[in-house]
N, C-alpha and C. Protein backbone atom coordinates (compact mmCIF):
# COMPACT_ATOMS: atom_id res chain seq x y z
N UNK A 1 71.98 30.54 -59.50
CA UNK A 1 70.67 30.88 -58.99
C UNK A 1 70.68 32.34 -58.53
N UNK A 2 69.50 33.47 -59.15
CA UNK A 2 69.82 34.31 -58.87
C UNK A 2 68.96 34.92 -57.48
N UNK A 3 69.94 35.61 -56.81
CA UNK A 3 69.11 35.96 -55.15
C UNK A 3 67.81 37.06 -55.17
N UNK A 4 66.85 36.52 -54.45
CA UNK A 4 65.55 37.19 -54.65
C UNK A 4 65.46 37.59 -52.82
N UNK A 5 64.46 38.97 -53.45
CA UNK A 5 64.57 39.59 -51.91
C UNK A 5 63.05 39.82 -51.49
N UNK A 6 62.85 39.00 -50.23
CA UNK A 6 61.34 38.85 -49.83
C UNK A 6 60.58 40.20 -49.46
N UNK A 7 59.90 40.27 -49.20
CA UNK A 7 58.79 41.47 -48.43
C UNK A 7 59.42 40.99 -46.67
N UNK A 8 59.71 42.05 -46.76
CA UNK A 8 60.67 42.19 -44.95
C UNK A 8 59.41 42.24 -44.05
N UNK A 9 59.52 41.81 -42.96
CA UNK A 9 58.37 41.84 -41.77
C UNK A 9 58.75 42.77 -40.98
N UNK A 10 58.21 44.01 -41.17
CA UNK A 10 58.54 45.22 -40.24
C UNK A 10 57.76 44.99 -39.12
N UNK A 11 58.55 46.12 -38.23
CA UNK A 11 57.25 45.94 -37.06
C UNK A 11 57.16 47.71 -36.60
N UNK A 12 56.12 48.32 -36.82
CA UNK A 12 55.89 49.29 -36.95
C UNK A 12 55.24 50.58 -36.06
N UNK A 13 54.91 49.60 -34.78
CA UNK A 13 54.39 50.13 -33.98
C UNK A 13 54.95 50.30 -32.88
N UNK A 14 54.08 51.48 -31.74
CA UNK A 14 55.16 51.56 -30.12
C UNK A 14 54.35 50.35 -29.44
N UNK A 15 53.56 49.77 -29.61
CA UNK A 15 53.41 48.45 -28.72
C UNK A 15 53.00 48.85 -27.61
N UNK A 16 53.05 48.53 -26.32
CA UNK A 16 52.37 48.61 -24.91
C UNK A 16 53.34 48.23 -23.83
N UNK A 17 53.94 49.13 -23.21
CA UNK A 17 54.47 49.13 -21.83
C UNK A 17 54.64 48.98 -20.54
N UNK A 18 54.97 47.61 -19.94
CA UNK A 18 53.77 47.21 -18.88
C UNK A 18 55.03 47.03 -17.86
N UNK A 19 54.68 47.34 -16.55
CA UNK A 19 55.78 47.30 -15.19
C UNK A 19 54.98 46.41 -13.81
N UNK A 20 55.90 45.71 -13.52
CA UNK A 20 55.32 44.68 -12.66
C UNK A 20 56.61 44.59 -11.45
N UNK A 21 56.01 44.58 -10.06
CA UNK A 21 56.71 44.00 -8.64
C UNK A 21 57.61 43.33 -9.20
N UNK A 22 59.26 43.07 -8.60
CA UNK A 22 59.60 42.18 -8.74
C UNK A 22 59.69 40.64 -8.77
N UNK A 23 60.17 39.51 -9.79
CA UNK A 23 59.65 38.11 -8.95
C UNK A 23 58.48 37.74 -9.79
N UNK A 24 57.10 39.15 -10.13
CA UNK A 24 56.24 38.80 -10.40
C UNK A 24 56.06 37.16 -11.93
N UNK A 25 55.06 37.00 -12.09
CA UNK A 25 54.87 36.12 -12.48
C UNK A 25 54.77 36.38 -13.99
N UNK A 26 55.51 35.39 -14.95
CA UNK A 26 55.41 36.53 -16.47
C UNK A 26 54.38 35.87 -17.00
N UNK A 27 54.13 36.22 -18.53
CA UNK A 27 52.67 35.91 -19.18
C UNK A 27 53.17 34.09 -19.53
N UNK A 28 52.22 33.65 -19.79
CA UNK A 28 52.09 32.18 -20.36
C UNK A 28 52.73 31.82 -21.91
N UNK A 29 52.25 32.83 -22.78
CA UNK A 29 52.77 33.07 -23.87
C UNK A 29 52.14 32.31 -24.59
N UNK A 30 50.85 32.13 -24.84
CA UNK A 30 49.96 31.49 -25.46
C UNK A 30 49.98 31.74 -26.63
N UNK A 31 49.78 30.79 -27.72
CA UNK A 31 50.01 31.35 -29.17
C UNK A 31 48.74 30.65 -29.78
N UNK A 32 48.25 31.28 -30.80
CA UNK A 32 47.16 30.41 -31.80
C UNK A 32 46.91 31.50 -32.80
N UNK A 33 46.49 31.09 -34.02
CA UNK A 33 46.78 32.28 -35.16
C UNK A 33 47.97 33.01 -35.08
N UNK A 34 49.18 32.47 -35.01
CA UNK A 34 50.43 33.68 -34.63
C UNK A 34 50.07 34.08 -34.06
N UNK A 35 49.68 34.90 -32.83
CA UNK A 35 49.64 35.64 -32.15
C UNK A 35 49.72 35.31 -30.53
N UNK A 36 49.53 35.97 -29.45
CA UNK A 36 49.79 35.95 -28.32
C UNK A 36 48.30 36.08 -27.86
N UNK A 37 47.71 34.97 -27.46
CA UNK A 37 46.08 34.89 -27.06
C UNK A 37 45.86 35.08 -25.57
N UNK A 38 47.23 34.93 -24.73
CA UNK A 38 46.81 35.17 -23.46
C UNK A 38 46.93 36.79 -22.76
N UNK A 39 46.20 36.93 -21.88
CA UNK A 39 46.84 38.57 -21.22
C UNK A 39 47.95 38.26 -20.27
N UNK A 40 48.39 39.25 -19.69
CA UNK A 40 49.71 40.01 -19.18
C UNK A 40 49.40 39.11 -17.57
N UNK A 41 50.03 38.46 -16.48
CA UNK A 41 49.04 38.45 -15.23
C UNK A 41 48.88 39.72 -14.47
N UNK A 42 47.59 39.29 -13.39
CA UNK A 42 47.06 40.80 -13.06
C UNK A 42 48.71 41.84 -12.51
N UNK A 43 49.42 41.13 -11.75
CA UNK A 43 50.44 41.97 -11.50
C UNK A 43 51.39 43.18 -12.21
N UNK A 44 51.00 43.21 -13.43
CA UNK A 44 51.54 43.68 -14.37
C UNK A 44 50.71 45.03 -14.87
N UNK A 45 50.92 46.32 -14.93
CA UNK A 45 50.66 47.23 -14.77
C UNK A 45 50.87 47.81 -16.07
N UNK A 46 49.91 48.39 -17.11
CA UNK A 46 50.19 49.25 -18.37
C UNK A 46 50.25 50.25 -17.78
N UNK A 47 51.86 50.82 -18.11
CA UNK A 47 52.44 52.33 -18.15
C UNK A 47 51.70 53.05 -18.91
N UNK A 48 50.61 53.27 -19.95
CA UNK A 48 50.00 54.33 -20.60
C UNK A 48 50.85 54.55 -21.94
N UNK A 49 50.17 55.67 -22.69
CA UNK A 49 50.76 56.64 -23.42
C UNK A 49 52.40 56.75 -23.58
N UNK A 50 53.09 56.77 -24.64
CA UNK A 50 54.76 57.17 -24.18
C UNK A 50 54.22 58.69 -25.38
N UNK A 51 55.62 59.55 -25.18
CA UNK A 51 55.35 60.60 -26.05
C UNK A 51 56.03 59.95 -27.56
N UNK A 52 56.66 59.34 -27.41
CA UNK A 52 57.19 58.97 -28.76
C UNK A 52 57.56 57.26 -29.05
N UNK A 53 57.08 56.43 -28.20
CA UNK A 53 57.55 54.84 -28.39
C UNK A 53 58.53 54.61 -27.53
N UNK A 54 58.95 53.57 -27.74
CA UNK A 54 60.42 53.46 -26.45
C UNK A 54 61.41 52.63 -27.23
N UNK A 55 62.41 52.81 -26.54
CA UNK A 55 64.10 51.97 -27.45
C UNK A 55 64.33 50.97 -26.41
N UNK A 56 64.27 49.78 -26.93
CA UNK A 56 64.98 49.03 -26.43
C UNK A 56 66.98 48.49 -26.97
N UNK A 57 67.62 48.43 -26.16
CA UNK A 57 69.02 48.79 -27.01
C UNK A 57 69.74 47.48 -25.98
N UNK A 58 70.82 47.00 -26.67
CA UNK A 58 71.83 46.25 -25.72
C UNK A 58 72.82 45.84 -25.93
N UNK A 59 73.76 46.44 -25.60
CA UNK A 59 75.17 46.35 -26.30
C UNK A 59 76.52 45.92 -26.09
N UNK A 60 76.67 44.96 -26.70
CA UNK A 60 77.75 44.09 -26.36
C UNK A 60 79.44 44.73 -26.63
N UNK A 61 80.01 44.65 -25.55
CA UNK A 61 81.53 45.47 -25.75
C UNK A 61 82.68 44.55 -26.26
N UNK A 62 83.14 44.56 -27.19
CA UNK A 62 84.49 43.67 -27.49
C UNK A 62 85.62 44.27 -27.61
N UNK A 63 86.87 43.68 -27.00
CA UNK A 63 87.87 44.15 -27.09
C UNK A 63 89.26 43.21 -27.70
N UNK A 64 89.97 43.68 -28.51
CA UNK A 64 90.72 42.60 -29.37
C UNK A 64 92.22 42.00 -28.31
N UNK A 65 92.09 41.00 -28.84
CA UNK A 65 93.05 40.01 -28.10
C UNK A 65 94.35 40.05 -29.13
N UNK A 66 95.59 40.73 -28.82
CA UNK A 66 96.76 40.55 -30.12
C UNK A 66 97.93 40.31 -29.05
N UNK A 67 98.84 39.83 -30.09
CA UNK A 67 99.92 39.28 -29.98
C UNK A 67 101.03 40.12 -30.57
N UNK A 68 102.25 39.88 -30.53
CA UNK A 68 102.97 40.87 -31.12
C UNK A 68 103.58 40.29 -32.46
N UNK A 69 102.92 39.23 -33.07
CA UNK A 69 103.45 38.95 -34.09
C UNK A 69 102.48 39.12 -35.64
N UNK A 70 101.38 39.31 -35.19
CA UNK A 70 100.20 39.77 -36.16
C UNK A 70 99.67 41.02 -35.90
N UNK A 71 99.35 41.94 -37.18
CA UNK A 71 99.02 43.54 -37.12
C UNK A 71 97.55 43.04 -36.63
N UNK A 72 96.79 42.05 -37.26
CA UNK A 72 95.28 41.81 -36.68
C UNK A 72 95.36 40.98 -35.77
N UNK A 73 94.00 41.41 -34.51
CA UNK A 73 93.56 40.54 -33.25
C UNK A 73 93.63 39.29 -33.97
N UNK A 74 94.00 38.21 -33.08
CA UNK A 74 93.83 37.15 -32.73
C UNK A 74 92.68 36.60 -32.50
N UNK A 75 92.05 37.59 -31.47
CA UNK A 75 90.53 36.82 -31.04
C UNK A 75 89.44 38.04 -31.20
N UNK A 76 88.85 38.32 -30.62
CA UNK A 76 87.82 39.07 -29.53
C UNK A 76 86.88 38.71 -28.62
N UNK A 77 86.74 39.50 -27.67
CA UNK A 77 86.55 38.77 -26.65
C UNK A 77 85.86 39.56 -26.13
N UNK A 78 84.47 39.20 -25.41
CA UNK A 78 83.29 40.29 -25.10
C UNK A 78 83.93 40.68 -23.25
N UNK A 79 83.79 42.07 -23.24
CA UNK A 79 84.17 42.30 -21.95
C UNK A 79 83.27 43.11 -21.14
N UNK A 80 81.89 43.12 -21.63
CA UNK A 80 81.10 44.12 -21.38
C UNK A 80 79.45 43.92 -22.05
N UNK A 81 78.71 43.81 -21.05
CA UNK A 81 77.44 43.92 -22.12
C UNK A 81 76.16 44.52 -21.10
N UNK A 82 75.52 45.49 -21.78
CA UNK A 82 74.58 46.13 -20.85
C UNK A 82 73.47 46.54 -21.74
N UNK A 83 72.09 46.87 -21.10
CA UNK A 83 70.86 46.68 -21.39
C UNK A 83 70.06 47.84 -21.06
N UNK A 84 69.11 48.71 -21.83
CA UNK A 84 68.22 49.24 -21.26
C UNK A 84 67.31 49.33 -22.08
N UNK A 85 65.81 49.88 -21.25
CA UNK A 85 64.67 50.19 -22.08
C UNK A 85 64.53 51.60 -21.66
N UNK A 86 64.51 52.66 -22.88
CA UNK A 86 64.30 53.99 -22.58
C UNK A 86 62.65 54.42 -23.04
N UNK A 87 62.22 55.37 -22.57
CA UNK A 87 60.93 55.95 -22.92
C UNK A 87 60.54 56.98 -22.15
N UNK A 88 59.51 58.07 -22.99
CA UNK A 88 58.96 59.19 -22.10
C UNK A 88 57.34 59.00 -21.82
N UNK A 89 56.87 58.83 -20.85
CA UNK A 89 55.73 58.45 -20.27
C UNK A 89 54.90 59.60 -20.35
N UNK A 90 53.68 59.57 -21.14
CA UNK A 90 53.32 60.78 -21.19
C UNK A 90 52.19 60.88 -20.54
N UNK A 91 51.76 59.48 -19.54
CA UNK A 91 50.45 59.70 -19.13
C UNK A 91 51.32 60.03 -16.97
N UNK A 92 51.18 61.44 -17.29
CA UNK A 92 51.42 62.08 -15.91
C UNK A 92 51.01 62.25 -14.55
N UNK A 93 51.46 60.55 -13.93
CA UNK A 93 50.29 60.20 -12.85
C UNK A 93 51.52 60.37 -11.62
N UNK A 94 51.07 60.31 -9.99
CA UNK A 94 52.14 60.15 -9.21
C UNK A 94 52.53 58.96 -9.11
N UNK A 95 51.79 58.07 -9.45
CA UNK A 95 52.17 56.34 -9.46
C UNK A 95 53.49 56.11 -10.39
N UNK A 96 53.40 57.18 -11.73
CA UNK A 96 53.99 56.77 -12.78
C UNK A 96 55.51 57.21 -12.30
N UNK A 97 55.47 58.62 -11.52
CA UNK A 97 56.85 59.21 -11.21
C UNK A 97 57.49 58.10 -9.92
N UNK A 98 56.52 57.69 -8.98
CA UNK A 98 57.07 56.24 -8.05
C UNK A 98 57.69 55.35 -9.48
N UNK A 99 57.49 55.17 -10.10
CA UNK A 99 58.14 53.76 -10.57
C UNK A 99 59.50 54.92 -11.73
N UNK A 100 59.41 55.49 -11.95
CA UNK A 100 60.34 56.38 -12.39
C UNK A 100 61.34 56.65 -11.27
N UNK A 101 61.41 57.13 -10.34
CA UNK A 101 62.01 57.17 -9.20
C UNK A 101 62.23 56.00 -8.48
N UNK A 102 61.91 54.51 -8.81
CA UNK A 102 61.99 53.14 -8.42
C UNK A 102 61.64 53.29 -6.98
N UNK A 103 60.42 53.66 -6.84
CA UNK A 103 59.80 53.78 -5.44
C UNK A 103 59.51 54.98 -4.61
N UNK A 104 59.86 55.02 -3.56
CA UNK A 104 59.47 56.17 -2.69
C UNK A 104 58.31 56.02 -1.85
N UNK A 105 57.51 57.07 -1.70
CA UNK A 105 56.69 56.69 0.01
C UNK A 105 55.35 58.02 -1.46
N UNK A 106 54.11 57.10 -1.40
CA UNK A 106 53.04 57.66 -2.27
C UNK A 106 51.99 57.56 -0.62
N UNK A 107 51.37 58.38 -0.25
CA UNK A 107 50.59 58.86 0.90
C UNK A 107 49.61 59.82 0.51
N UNK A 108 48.07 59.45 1.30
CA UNK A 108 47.13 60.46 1.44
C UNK A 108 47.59 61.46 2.48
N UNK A 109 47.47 62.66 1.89
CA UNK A 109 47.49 63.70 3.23
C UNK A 109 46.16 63.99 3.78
N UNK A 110 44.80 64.19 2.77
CA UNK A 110 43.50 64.42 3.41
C UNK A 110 42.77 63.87 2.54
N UNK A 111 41.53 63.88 2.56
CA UNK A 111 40.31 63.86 1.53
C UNK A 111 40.30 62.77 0.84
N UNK A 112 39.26 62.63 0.01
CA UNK A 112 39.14 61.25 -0.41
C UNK A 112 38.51 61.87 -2.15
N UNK A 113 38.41 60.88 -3.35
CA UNK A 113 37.95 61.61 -3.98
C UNK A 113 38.09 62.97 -5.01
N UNK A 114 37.50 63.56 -5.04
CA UNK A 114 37.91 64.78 -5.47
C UNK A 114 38.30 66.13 -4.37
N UNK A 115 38.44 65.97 -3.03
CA UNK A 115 38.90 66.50 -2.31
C UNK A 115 40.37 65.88 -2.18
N UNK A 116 40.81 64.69 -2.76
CA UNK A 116 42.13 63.87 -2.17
C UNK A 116 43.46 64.72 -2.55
N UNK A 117 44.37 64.90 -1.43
CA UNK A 117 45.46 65.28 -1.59
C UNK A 117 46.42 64.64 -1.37
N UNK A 118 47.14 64.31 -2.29
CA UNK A 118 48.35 63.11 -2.22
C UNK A 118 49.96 63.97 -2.11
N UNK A 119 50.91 62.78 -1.81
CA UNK A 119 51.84 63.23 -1.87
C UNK A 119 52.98 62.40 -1.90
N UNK A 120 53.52 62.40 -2.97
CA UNK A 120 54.91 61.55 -2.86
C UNK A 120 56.29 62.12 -2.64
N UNK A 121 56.98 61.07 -1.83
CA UNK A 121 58.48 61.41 -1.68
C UNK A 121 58.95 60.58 -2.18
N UNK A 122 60.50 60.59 -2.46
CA UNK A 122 61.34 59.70 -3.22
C UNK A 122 61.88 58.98 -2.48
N UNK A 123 62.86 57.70 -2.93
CA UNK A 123 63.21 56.98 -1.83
C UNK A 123 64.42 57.59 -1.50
N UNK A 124 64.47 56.83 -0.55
CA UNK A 124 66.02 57.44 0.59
C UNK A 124 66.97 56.71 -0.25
N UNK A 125 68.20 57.00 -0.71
CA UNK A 125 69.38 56.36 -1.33
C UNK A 125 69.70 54.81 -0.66
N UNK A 126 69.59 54.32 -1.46
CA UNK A 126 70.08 52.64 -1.17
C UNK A 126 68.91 51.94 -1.00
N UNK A 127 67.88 52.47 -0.82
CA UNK A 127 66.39 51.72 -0.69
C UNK A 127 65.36 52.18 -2.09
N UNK A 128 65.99 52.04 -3.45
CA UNK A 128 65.55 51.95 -4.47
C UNK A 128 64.53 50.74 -4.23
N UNK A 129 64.08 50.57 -5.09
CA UNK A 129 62.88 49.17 -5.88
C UNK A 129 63.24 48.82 -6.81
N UNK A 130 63.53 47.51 -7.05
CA UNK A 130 63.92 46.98 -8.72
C UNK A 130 62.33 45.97 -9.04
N UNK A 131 62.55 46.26 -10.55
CA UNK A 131 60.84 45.75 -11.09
C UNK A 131 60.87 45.32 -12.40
N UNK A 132 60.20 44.83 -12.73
CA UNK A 132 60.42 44.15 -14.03
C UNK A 132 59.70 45.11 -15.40
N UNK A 133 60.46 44.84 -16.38
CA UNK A 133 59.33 45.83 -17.62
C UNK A 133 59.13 44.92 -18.48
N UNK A 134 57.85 44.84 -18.74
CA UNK A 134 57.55 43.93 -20.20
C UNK A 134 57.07 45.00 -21.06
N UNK A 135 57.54 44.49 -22.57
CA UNK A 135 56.45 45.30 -23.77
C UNK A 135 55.72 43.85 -24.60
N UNK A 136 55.04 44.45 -25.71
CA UNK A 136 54.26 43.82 -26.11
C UNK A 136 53.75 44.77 -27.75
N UNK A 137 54.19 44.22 -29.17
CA UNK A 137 53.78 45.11 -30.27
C UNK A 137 51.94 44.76 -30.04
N UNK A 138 51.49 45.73 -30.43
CA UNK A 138 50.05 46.09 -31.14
C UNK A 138 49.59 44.86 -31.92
N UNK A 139 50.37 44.17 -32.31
CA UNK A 139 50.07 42.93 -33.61
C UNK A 139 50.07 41.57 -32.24
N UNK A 140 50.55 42.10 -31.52
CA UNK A 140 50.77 40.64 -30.65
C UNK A 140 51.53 39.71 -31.06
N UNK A 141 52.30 39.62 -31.76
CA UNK A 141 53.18 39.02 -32.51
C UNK A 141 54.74 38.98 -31.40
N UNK A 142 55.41 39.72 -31.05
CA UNK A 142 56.17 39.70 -30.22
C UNK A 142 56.35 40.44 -28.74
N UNK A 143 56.84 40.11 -27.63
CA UNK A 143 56.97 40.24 -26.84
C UNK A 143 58.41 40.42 -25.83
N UNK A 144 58.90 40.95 -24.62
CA UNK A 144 60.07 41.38 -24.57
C UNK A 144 59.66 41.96 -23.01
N UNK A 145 60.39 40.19 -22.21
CA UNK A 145 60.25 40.56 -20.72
C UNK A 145 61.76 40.95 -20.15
N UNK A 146 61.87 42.19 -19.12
CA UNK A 146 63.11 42.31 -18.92
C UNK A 146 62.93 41.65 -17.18
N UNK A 147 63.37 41.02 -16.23
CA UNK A 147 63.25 40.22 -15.15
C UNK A 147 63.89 41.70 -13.92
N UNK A 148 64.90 42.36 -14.26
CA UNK A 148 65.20 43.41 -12.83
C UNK A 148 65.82 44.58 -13.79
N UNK A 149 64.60 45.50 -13.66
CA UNK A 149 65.32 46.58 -14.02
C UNK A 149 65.11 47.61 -12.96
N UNK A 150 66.39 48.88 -13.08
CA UNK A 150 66.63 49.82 -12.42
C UNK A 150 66.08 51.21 -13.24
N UNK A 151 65.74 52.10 -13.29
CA UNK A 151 65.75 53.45 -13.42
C UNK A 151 67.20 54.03 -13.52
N UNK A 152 67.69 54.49 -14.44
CA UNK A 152 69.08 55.02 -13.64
C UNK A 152 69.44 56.78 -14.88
N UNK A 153 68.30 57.11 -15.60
CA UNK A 153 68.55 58.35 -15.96
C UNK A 153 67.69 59.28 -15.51
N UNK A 154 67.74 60.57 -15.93
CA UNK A 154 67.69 61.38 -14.62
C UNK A 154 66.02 61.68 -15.42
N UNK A 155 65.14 62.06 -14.45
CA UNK A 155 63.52 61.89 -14.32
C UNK A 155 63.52 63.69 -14.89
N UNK A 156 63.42 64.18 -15.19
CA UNK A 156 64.08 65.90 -16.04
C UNK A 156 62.37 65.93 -16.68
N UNK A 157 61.72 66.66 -16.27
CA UNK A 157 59.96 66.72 -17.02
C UNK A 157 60.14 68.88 -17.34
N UNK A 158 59.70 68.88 -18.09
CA UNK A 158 59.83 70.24 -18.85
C UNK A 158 58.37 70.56 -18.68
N UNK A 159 57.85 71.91 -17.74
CA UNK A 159 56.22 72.61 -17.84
C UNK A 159 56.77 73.79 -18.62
N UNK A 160 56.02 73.38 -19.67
CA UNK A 160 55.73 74.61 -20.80
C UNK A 160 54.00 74.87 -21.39
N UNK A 161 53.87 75.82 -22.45
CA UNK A 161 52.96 76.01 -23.04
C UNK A 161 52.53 75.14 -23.68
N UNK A 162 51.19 74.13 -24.30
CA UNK A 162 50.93 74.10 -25.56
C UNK A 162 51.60 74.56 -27.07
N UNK A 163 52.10 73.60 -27.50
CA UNK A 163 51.61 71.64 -27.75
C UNK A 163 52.51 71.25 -26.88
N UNK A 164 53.20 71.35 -26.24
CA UNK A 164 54.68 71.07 -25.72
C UNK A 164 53.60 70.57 -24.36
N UNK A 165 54.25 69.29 -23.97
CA UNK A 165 53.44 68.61 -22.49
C UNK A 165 54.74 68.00 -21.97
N UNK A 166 54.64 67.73 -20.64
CA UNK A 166 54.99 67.67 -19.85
C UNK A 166 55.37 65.70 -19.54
N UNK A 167 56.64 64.96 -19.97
CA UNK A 167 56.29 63.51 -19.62
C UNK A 167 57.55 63.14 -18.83
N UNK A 168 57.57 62.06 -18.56
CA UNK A 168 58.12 60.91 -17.13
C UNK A 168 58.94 60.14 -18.50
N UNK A 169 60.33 61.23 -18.27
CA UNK A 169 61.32 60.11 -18.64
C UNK A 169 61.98 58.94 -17.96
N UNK A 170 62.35 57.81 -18.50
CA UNK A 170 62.27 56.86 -17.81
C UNK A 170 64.01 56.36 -18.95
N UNK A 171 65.05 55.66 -18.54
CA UNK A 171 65.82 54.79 -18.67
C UNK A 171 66.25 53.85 -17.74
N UNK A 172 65.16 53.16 -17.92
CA UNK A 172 65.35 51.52 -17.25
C UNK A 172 66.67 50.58 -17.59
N UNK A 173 67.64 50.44 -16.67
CA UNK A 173 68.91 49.57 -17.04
C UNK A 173 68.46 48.59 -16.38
N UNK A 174 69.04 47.71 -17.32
CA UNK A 174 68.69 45.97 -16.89
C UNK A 174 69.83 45.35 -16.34
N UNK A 175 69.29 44.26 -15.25
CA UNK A 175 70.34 44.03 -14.60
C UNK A 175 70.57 42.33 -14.59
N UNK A 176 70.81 41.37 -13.37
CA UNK A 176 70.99 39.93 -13.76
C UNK A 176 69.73 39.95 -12.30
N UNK A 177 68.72 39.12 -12.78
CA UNK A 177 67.77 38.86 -10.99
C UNK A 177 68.81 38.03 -10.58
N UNK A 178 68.28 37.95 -9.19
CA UNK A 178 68.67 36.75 -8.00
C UNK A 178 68.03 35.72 -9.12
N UNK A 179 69.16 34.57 -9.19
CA UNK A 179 68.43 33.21 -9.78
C UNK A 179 68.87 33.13 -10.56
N UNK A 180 68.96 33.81 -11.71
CA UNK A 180 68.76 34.14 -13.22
C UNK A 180 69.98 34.18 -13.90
N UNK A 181 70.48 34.06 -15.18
CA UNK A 181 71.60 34.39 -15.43
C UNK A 181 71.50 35.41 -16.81
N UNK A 182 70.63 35.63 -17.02
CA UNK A 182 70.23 36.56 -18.57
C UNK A 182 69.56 37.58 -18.21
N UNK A 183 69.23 38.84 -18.53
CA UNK A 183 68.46 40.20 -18.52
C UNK A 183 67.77 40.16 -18.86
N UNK A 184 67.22 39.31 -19.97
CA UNK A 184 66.22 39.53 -20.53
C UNK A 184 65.56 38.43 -21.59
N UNK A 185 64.40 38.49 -22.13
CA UNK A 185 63.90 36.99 -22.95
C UNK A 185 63.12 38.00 -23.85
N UNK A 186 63.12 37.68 -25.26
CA UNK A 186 62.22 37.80 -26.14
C UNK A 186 61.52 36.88 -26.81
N UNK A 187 60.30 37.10 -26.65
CA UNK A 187 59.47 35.84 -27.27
C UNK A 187 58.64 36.67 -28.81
N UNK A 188 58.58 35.61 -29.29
CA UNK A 188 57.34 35.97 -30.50
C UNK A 188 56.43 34.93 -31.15
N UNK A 189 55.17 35.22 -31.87
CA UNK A 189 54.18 34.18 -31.79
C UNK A 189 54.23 34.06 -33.48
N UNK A 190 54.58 32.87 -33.78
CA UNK A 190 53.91 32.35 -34.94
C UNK A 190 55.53 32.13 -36.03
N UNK A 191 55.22 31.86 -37.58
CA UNK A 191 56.62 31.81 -38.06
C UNK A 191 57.58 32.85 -38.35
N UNK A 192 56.26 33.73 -38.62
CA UNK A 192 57.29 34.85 -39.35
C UNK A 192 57.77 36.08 -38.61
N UNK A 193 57.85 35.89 -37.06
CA UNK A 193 58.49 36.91 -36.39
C UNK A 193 60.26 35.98 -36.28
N UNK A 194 59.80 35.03 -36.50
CA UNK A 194 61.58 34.10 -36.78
C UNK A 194 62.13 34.04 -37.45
N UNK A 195 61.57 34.47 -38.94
CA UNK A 195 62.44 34.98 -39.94
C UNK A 195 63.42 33.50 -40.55
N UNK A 196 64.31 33.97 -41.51
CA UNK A 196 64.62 32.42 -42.22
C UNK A 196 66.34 32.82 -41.72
């Protein structure tokens, strides 16, 4: 029987980037027509714009188990596995640099309005915020809740000229919540995000 090769189900888009309190409550995951019919709950916050999409990556470390009587391992054996979601935020708010900075102190100094003058500080070391990130493709087709993530690369925003703008890098490392024993869950709606 000779092997035939299907039309692959790409997924092609940056999807939608959403950050929520810790704990918060995740979506229902409603499905009908393949797809994901319910919204996000209100707790859950769309990050905006990225300048280029975001990577989700997670990588498992193995290290070989040998003996001294065989040139090849014996086993392997995972000794390591870690998680992040990277992205550059291009919609440049002070809310957006708080959750980039996993918190800090966001305060009115005067005015209200279009007189309002704000001002954020960062947090004091050891009093970070951990928060959850969900995405979501454009097709609604799949989904990808992470339960405690951290911030942990460095927030580096470049002011230059036109076309060149200014965004809120972000590398979110994922961690284990209180409770929990996994980083993370991916869901998807219908057959063919499951593939054969």
């Amino acid at each position: 029987m000779p092997v035939t090769l299907g039309i692959p189900n790409i997924l092609t888009d940056p999807g939608y980037l959403l950050w929520a309190p810790l704990a918060s409550s995740v979506p229902a995951n409603t499905v009908a027509g393949s797809v994901f019919t319910d919204t996000w709950p209100v707790a859950w916050i769309n990050l905006g714009a990225t300048e280029e999409g975001s990577e989700f990556s997670y990588e498992v470390k193995v290290e070989a188990i040998r003996v001294a009587e065989f040139f090849d391992p014996i086993k392997w054996a995972t000794t390591d596995r870690e998680g992040q979601f990277a992205f550059n935020l291009a919609d440049y708010t002070l809310n957006n640099l708080k959750r980039a900075y996993n918190g800090g102190t966001l305060s009115t100094v005067s005015g209200a309005g279009a007189t309002l003058l704000s001002k954020l500080q960062p947090p004091t070391p050891g009093n970070e915020v951990r928060a959850m990130l969900g995405w979501e493709s454009l097709d609604r087709t799949m989904r990808i809740v992470c339960d405690q993530v951290l911030n942990g690369g460095p927030v580096k925003s470049a002011f230059k000229k036109p076309p060149s703008k200014a965004v809120i890098p972000c590398q979110f490392m994922m961690e284990i919540p209180a409770g929990g024993s996994l980083p993370f869950s991916i869901y998807t709606a219908g057959t063919a995000r499951v593939g054969s």
